[in-house]
N, C-alpha and C. Protein backbone atom coordinates (compact mmCIF):
# COMPACT_ATOMS: atom_id res chain seq x y z
N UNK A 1 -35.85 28.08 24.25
CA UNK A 1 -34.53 27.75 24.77
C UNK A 1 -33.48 28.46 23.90
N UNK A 2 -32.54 28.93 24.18
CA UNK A 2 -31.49 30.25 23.36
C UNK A 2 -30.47 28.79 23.47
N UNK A 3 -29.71 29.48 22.36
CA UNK A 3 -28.94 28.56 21.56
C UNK A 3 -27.74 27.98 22.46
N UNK A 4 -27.31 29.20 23.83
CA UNK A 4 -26.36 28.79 24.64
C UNK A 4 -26.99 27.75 25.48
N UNK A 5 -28.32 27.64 25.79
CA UNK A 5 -28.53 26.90 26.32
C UNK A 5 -28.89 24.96 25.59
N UNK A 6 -29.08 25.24 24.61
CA UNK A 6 -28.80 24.16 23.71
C UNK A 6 -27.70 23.50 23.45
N UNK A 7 -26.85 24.79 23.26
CA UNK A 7 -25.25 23.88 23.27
C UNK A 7 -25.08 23.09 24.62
N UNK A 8 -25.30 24.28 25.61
CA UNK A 8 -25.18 23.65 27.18
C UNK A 8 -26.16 21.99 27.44
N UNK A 9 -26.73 22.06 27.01
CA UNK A 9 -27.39 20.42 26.58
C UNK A 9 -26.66 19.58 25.60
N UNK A 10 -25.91 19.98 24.91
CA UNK A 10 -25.72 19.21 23.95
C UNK A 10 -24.06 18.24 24.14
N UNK A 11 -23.55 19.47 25.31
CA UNK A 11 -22.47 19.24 25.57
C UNK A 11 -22.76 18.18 26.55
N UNK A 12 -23.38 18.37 27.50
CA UNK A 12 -23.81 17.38 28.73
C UNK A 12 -24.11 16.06 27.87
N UNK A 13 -25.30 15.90 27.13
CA UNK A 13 -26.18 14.64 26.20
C UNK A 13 -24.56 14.06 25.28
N UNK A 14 -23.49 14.94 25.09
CA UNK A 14 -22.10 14.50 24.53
C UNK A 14 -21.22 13.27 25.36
N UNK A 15 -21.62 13.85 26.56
CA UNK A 15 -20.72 12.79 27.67
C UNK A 15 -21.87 11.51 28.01
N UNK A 16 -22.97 11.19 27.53
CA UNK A 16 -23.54 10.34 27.72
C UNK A 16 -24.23 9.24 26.69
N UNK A 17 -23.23 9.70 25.20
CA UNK A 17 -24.01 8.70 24.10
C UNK A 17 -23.93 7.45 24.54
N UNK A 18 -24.69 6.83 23.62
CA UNK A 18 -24.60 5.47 23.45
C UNK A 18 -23.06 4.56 23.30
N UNK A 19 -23.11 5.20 22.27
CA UNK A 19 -21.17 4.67 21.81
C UNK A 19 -20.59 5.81 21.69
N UNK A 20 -19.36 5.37 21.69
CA UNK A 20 -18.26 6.20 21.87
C UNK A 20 -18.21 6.50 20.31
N UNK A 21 -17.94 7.75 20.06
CA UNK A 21 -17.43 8.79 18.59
C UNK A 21 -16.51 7.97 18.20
N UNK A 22 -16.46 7.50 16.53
CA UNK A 22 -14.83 7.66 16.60
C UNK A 22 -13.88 8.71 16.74
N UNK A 23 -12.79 8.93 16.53
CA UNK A 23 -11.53 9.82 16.47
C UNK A 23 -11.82 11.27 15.59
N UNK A 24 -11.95 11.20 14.01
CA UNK A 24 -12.95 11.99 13.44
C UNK A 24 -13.74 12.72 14.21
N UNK A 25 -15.07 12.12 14.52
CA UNK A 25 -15.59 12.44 15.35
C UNK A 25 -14.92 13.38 16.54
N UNK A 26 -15.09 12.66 17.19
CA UNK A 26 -14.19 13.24 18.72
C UNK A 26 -13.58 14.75 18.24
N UNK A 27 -12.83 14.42 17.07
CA UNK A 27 -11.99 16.05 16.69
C UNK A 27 -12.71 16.85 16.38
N UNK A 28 -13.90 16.76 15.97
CA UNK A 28 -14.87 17.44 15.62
C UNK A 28 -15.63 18.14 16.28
N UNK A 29 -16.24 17.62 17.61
CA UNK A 29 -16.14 17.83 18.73
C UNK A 29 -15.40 18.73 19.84
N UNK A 30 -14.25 18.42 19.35
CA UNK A 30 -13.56 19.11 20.43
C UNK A 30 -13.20 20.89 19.70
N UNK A 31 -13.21 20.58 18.40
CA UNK A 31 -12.95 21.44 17.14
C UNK A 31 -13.97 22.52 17.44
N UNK A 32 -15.18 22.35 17.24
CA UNK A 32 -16.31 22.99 17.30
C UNK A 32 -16.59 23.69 19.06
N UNK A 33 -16.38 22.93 20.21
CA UNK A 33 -16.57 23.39 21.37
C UNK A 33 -15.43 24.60 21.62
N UNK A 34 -14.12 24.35 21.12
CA UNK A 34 -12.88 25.32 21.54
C UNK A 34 -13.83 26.40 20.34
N UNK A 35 -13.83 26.58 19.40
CA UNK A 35 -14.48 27.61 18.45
C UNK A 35 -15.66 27.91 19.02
N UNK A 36 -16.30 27.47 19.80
CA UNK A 36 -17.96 28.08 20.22
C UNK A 36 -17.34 29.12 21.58
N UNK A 37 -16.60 28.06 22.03
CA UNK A 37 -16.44 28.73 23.71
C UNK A 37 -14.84 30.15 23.61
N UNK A 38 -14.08 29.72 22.63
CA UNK A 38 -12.65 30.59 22.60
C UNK A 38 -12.52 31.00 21.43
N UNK A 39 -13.23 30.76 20.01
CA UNK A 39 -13.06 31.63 19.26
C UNK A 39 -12.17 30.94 18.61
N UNK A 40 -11.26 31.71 17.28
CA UNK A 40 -10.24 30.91 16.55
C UNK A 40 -9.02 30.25 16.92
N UNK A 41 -8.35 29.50 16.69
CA UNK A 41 -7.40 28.41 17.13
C UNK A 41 -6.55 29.54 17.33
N UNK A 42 -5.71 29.73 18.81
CA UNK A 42 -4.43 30.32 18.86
C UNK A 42 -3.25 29.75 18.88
N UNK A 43 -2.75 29.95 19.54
CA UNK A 43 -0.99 30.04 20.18
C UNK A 43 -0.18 28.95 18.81
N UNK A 44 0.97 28.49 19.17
CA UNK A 44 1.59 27.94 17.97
C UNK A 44 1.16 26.41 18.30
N UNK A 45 1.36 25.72 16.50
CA UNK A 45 0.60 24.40 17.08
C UNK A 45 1.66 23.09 17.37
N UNK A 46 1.31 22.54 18.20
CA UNK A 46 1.96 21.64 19.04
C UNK A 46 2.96 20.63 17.85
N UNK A 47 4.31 20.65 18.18
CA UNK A 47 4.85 19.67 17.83
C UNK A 47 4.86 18.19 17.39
N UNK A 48 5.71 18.27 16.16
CA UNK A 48 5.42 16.45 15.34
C UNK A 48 5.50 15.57 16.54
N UNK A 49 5.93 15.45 18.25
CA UNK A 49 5.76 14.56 18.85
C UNK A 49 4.67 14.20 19.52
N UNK A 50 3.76 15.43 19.66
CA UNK A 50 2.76 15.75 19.99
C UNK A 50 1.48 15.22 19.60
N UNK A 51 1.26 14.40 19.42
CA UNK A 51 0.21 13.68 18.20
C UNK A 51 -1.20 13.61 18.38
N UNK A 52 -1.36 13.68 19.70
CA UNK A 52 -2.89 13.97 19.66
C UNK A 52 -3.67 15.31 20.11
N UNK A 53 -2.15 16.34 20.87
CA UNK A 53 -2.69 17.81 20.82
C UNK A 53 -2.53 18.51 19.07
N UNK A 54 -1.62 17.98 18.22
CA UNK A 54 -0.94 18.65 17.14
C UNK A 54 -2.81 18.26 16.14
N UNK A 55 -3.01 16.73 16.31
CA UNK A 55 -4.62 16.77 15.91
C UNK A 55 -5.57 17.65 16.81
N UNK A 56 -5.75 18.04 17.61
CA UNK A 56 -6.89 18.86 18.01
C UNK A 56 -6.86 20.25 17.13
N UNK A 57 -5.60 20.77 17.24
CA UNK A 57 -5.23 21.72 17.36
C UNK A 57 -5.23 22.04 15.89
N UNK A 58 -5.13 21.26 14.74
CA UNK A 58 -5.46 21.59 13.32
C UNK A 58 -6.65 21.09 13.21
N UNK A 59 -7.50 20.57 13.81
CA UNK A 59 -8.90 20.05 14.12
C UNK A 59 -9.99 21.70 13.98
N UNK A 60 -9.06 22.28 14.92
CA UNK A 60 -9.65 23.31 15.29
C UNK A 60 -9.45 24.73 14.85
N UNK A 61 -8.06 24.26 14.22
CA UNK A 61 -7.30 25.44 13.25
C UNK A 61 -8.17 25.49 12.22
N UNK A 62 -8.79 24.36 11.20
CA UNK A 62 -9.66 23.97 9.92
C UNK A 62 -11.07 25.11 9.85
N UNK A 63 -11.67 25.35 11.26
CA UNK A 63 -12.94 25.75 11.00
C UNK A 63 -12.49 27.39 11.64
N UNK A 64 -11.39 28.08 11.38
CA UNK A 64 -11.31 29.31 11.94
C UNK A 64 -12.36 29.93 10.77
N UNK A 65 -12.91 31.39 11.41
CA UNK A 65 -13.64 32.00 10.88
C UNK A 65 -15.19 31.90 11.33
N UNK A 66 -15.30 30.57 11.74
CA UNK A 66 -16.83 30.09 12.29
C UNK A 66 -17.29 30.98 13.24
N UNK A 67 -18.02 31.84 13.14
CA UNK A 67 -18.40 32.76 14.62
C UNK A 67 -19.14 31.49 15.74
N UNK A 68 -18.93 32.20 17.22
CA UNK A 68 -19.56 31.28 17.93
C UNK A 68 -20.73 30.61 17.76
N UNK A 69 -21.90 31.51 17.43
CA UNK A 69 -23.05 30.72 17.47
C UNK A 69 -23.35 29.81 16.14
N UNK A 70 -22.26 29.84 14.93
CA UNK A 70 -22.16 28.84 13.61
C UNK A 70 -22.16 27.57 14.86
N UNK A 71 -20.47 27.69 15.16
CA UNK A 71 -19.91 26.83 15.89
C UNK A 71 -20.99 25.92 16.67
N UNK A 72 -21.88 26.50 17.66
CA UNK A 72 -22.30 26.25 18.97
C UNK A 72 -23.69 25.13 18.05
N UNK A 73 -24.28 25.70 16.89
CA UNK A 73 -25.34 25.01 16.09
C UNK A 73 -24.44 23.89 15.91
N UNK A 74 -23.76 24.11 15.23
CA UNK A 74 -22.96 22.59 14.48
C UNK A 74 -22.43 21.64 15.51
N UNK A 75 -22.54 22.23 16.63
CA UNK A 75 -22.18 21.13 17.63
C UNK A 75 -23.34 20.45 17.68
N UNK A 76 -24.22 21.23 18.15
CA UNK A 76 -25.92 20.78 18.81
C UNK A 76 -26.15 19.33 17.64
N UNK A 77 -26.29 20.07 16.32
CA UNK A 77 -26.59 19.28 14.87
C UNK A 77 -25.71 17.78 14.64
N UNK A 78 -24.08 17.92 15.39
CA UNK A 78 -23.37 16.45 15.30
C UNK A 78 -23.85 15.97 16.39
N UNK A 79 -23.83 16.78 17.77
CA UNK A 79 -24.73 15.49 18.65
C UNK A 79 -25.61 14.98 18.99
N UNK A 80 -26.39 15.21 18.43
CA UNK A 80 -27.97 15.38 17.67
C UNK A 80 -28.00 13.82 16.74
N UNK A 81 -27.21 13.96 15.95
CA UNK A 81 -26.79 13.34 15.17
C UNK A 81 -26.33 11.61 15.59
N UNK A 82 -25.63 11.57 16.93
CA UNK A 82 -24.70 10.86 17.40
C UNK A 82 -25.66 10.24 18.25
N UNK A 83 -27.28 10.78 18.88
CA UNK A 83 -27.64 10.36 20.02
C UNK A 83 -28.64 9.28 19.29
């Protein structure tokens, strides 16, 4: 099974844990999928009113540099982790 297709499992087995992630979590998540699938955090980051895109978005700013397939493992490995 190639690694895209692992993530592609891992993402699906994501929407069906047991319990819900906390918040941490969750950013981590969402951190690692935008870096597997788009690469490093772009555009400017969302405004102090903004509070839960301004967290994704330095969520995801934190792990720039990660090439996709780092990214796409470390997803597999937290939900792996989570199930």
């Amino acid at each position: 099974m190639s690694l895209k297709d692992q993530f592609e499992a891992a993402v699906a087995d994501s929407k069906n844990l047991p319990e819900r992630p906390d918040n941490q979590t969750l950013l981590k998540l969402y951190a690692l999928f935008k870096q597997a699938t788009s690469g490093d955090a772009d555009g400017d980051r969302p405004g102090m009113t903004d509070f839960v895109n301004r967290a994704k978005w330095d969520a995801w700013k934190a792990i720039e540099g990660q090439t996709s397939d780092q990214a796409m493992q470390n997803y597999i490995d937290l939900v792996e982790g989570l199930k």
